[in-house]
Protein backbone atom coordinates (compact mmCIF):
# COMPACT_ATOMS: atom_id res chain seq x y z
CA UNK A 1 71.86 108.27 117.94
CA UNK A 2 72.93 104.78 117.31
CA UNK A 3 76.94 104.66 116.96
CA UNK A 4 78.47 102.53 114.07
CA UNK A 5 80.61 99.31 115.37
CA UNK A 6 81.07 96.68 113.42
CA UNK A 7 84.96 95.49 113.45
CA UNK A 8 83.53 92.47 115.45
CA UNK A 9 81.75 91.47 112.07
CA UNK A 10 85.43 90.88 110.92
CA UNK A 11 85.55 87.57 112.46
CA UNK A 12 83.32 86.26 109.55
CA UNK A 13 85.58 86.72 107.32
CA UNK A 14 88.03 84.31 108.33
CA UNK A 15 89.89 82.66 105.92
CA UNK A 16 90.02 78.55 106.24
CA UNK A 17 92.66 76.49 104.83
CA UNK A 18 90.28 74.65 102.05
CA UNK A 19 89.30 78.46 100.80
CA UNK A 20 89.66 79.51 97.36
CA UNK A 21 88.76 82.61 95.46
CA UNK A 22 85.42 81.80 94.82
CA UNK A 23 84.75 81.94 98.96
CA UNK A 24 85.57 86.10 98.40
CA UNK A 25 83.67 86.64 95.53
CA UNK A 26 83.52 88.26 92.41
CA UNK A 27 83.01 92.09 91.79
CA UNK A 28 82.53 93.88 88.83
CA UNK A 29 83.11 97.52 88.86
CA UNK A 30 81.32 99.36 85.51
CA UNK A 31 82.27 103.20 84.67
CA UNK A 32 85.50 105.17 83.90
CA UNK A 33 84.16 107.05 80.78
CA UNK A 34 86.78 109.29 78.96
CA UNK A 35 88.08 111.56 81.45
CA UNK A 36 86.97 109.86 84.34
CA UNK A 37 88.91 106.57 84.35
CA UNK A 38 90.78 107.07 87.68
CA UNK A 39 87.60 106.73 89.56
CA UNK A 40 86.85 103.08 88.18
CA UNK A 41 90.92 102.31 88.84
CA UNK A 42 89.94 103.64 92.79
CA UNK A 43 86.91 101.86 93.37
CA UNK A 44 89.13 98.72 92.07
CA UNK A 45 91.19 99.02 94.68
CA UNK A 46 88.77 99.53 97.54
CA UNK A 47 87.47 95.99 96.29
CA UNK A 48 91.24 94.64 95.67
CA UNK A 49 92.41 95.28 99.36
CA UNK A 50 89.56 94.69 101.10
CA UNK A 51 89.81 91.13 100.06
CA UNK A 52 87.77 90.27 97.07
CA UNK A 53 88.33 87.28 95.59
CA UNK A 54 88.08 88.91 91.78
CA UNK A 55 87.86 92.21 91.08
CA UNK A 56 87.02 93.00 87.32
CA UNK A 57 86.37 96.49 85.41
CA UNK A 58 84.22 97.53 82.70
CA UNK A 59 85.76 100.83 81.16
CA UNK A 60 83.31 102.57 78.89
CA UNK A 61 85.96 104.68 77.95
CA UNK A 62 87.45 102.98 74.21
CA UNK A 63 90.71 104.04 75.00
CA UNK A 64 91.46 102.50 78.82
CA UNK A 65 94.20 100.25 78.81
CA UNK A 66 93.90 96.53 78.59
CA UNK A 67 96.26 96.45 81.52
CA UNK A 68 97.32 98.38 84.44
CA UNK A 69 101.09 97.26 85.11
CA UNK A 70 100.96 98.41 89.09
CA UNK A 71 97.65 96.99 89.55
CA UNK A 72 97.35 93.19 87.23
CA UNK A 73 95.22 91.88 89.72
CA UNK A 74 92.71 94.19 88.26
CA UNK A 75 90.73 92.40 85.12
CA UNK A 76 89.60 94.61 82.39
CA UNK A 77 86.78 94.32 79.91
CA UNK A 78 86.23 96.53 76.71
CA UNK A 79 82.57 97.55 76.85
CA UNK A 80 82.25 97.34 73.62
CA UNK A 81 82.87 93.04 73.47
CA UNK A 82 79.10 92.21 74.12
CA UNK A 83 75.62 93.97 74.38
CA UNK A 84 75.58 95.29 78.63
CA UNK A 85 73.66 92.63 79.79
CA UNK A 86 75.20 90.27 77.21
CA UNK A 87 78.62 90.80 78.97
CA UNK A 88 77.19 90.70 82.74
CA UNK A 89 76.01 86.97 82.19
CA UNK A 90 79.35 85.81 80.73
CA UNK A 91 81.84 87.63 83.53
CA UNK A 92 78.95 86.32 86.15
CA UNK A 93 79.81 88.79 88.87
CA UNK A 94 78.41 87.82 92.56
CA UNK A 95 78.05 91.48 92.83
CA UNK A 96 78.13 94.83 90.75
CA UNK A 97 79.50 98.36 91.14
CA UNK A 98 77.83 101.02 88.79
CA UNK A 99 78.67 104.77 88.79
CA UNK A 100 82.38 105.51 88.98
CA UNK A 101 82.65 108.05 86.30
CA UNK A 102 80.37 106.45 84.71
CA UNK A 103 79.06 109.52 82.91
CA UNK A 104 75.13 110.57 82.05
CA UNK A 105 74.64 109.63 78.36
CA UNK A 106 72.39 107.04 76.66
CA UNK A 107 75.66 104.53 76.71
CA UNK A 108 75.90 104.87 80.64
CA UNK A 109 72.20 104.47 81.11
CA UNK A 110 71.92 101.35 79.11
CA UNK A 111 74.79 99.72 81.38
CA UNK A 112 72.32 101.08 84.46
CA UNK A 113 69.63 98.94 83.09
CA UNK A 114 71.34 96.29 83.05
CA UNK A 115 72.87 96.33 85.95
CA UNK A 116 69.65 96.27 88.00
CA UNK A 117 68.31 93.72 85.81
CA UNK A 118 70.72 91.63 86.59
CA UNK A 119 70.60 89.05 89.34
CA UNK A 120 73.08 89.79 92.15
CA UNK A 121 73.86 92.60 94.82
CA UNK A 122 74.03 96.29 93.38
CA UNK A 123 76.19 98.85 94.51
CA UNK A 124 75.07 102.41 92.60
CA UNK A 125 77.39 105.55 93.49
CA UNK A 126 78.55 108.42 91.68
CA UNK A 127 77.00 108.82 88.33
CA UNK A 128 74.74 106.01 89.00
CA UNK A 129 73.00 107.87 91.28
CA UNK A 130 73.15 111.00 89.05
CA UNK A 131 71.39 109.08 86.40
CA UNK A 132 68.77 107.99 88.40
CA UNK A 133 67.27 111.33 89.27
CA UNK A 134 67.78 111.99 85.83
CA UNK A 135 65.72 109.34 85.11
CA UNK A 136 63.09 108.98 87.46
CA UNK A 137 61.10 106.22 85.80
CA UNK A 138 63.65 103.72 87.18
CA UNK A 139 62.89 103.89 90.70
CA UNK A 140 60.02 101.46 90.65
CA UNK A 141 62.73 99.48 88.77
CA UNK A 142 64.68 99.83 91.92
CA UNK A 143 62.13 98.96 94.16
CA UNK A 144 60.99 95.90 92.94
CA UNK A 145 64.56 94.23 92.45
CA UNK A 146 64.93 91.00 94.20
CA UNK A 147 68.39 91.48 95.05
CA UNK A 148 70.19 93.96 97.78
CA UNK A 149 70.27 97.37 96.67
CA UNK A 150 72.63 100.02 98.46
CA UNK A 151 72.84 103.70 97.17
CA UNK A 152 75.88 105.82 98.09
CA UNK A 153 74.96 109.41 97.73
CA UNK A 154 77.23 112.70 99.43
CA UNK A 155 74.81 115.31 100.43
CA UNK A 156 74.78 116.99 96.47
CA UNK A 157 74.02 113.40 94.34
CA UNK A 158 71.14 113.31 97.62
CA UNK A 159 69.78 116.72 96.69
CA UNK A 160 69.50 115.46 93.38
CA UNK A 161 67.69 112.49 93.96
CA UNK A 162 64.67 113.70 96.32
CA UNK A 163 64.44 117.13 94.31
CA UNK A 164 65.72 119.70 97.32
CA UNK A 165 68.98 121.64 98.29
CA UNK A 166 71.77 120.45 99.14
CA UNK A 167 71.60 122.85 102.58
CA UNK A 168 67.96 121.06 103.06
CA UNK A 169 69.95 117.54 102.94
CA UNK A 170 72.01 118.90 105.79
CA UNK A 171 70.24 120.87 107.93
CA UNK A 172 67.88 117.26 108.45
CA UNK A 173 70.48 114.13 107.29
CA UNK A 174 68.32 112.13 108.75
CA UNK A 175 65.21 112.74 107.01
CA UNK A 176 66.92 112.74 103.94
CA UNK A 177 68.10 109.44 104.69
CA UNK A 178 64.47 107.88 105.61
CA UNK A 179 63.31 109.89 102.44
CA UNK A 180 65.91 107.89 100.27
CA UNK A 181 65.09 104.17 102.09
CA UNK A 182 61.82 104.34 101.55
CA UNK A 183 61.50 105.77 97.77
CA UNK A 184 64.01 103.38 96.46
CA UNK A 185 63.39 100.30 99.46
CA UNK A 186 67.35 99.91 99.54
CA UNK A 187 70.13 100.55 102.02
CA UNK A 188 71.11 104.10 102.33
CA UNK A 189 74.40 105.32 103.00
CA UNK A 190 74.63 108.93 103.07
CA UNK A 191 78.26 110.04 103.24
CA UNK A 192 79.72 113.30 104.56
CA UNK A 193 80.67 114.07 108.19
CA UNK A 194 78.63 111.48 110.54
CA UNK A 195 78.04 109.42 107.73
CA UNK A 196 74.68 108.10 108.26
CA UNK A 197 73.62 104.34 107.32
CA UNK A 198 69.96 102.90 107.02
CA UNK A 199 67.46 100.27 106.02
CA UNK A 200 63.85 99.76 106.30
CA UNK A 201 64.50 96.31 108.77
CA UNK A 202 67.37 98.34 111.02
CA UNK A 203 67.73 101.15 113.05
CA UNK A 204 69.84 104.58 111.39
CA UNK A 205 73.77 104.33 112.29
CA UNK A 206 75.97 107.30 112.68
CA UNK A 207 79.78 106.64 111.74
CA UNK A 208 81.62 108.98 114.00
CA UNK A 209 85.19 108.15 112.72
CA UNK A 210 86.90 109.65 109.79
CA UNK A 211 87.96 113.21 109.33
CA UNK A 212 88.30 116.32 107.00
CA UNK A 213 91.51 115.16 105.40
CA UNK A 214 89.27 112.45 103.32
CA UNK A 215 87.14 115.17 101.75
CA UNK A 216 88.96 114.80 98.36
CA UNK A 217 87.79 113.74 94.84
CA UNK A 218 87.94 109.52 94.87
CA UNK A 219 87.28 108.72 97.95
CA UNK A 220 83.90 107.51 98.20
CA UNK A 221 84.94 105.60 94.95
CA UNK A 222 87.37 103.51 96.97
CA UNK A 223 84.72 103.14 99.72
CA UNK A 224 82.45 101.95 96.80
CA UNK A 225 84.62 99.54 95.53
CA UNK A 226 85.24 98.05 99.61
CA UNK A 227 81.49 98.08 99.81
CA UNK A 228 80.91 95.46 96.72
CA UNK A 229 84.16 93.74 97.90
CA UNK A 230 82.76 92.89 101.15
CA UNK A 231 79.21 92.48 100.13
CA UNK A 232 80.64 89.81 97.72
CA UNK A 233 82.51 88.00 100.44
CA UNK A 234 79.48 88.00 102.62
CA UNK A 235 77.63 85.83 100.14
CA UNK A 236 79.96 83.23 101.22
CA UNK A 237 79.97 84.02 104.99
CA UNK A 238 78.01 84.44 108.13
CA UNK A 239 77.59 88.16 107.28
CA UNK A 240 74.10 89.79 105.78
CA UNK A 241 74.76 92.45 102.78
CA UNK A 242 73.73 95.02 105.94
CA UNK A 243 76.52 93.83 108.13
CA UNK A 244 78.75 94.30 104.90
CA UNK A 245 78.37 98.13 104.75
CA UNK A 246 78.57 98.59 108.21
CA UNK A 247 82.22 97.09 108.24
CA UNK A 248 83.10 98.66 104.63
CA UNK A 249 82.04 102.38 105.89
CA UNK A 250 83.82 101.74 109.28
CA UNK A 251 87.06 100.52 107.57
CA UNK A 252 86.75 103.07 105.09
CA UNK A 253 86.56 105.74 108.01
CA UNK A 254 89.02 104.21 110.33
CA UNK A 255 91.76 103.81 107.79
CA UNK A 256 91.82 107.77 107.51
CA UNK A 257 92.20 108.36 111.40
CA UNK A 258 95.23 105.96 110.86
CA UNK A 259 96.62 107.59 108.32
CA UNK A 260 96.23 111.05 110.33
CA UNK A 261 97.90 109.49 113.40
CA UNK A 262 100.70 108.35 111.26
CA UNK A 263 100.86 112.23 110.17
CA UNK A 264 100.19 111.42 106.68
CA UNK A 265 97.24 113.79 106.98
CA UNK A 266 94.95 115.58 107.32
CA UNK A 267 96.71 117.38 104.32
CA UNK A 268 97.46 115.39 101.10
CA UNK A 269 95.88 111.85 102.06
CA UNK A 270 95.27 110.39 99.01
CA UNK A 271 92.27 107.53 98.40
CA UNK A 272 95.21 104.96 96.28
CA UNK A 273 96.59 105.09 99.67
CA UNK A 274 93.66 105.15 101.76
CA UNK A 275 92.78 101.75 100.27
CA UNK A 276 95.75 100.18 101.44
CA UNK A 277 95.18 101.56 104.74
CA UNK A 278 92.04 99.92 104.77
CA UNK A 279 93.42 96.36 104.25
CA UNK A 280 95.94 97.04 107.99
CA UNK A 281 92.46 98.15 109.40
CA UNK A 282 90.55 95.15 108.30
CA UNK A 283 93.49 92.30 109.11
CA UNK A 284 94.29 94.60 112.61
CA UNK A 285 90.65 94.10 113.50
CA UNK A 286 90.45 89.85 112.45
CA UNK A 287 93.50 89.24 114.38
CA UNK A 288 91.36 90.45 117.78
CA UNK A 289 88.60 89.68 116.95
């Protein structure tokens, strides 16, 4: 079993004097349907503090705020300005973000299209992945994108997608995780303890960090949100969209063992602060590097 360790990786990231935003990259995070607009503001911040360059929102939901006074950094778009794919080409995202609480109607599917239409890096969690065992017409779509994929099921949104239980996920992770690489030719990251990471070119990792404290709701959207963050900034660094999940997951992970060692868990850790954490992880790990 091949262990996850990729803090080295951080030393791409180094900022140079001459940088400017543009060198971290532009995400755009699409979701937060009525109801479910914390889950877009999380996965914001995963990108926000782990060093994106932009990080921009579409809210499906009519009635999300223009502005979120704690968090201005983060840039929000009505989804109702321009037709989905309309809107992608004018924000011009390096990459996008699709499924926190994102929702399973008509409205969220035709974002979906888009999205993996469009021409950049694609991050699909949460809903995302709901809707595309809902839907299984779009996995050839999938397939045949030119652009990095990288799915981010827990065991249940797995279950979904190859058609089995969840206990058959996790009684053979593994399998499940081959299963997923080579039906939708993307990286795989299959969460839940020993999250397990894969592509058809590398060989399965096992992240053996993190701990029961981060099984709460918004989690993996933060850890979506740091995966398009550092995807983005690898587009303008010595890092390969592989090499970016690798460091996102083992951030992600590492910043909860922190916050347990701090005693701020494993009881009531909460993912707003978990991303924070994840930004002392990242700059710990440069400055050795």
């Amino acid at each position: 079993m091949n262990r996850l360790n990729s803090l080295h990786l951080t030393k791409s990231l180094s900022r140079h004097e001459s940088d400017h935003k543009g060198h971290s990259g532009k995400v755009l995070i699409i979701g937060g349907s009525a109801s479910m607009s914390g889950s877009i503001i999380l996965a914001g911040l995963g990108a926000l503090f782990s060093g994106a360059g932009w990080v921009k929102l579409i809210a499906l939901d009519p009635a999300f705020p223009h502005l979120i006074p704690e968090y201005p950094e983060l840039m929000i778009y009505s989804s109702q300005t321009l037709a989905p794919l309309e809107l992608l080409k004018a924000i011009k995202p390096d990459v996008i973000v699709i499924g926190p609480g994102l929702a399973q109607n008509d409205i969220s599917k035709a974002w979906l299209l888009s999205a993996i239409d469009y021409y950049a890096p694609l991050v699909i969690d949460a809903d995302g992945l709901n809707l595309l065992a809902k839907h299984p017409e779009l996995i050839e779509l999938i397939r045949e994108r030119f652009w990095t994929t990288i799915l981010t099921p827990h065991p249940g949104e797995a279950s979904r997608l190859l058609n089995k239980s969840c206990e058959d996920i996790q009684k053979n992770r593994s399998n499940a995780l081959h299963q997923l690489i080579e039906m939708y030719n993307s990286i795989v990251i299959l969460k839940g303890h020993k999250t397990l990471l894969g592509m058809k070119s590398e060989p399965m990792l096992t992240c053996f960090d993190g701990n029961p404290g981060m099984a709460c709701a918004g989690m993996g959207d933060v850890l979506a949100g740091a995966i398009g963050s550092l995807v983005a900034q690898s587009l303008f660094h010595h890092l390969t969209p592989w090499q970016a999940c690798c460091l996102a997951v083992e951030i992600h992970a590492l910043a909860g063992d922190s916050f347990v060692r701090k005693g701020y868990g494993p009881i009531g850790m909460t993912p707003s602060e978990l991303s924070k954490e994840m930004r002392f992880i990242l700059n710990r790990a440069l400055s050795q590097s």
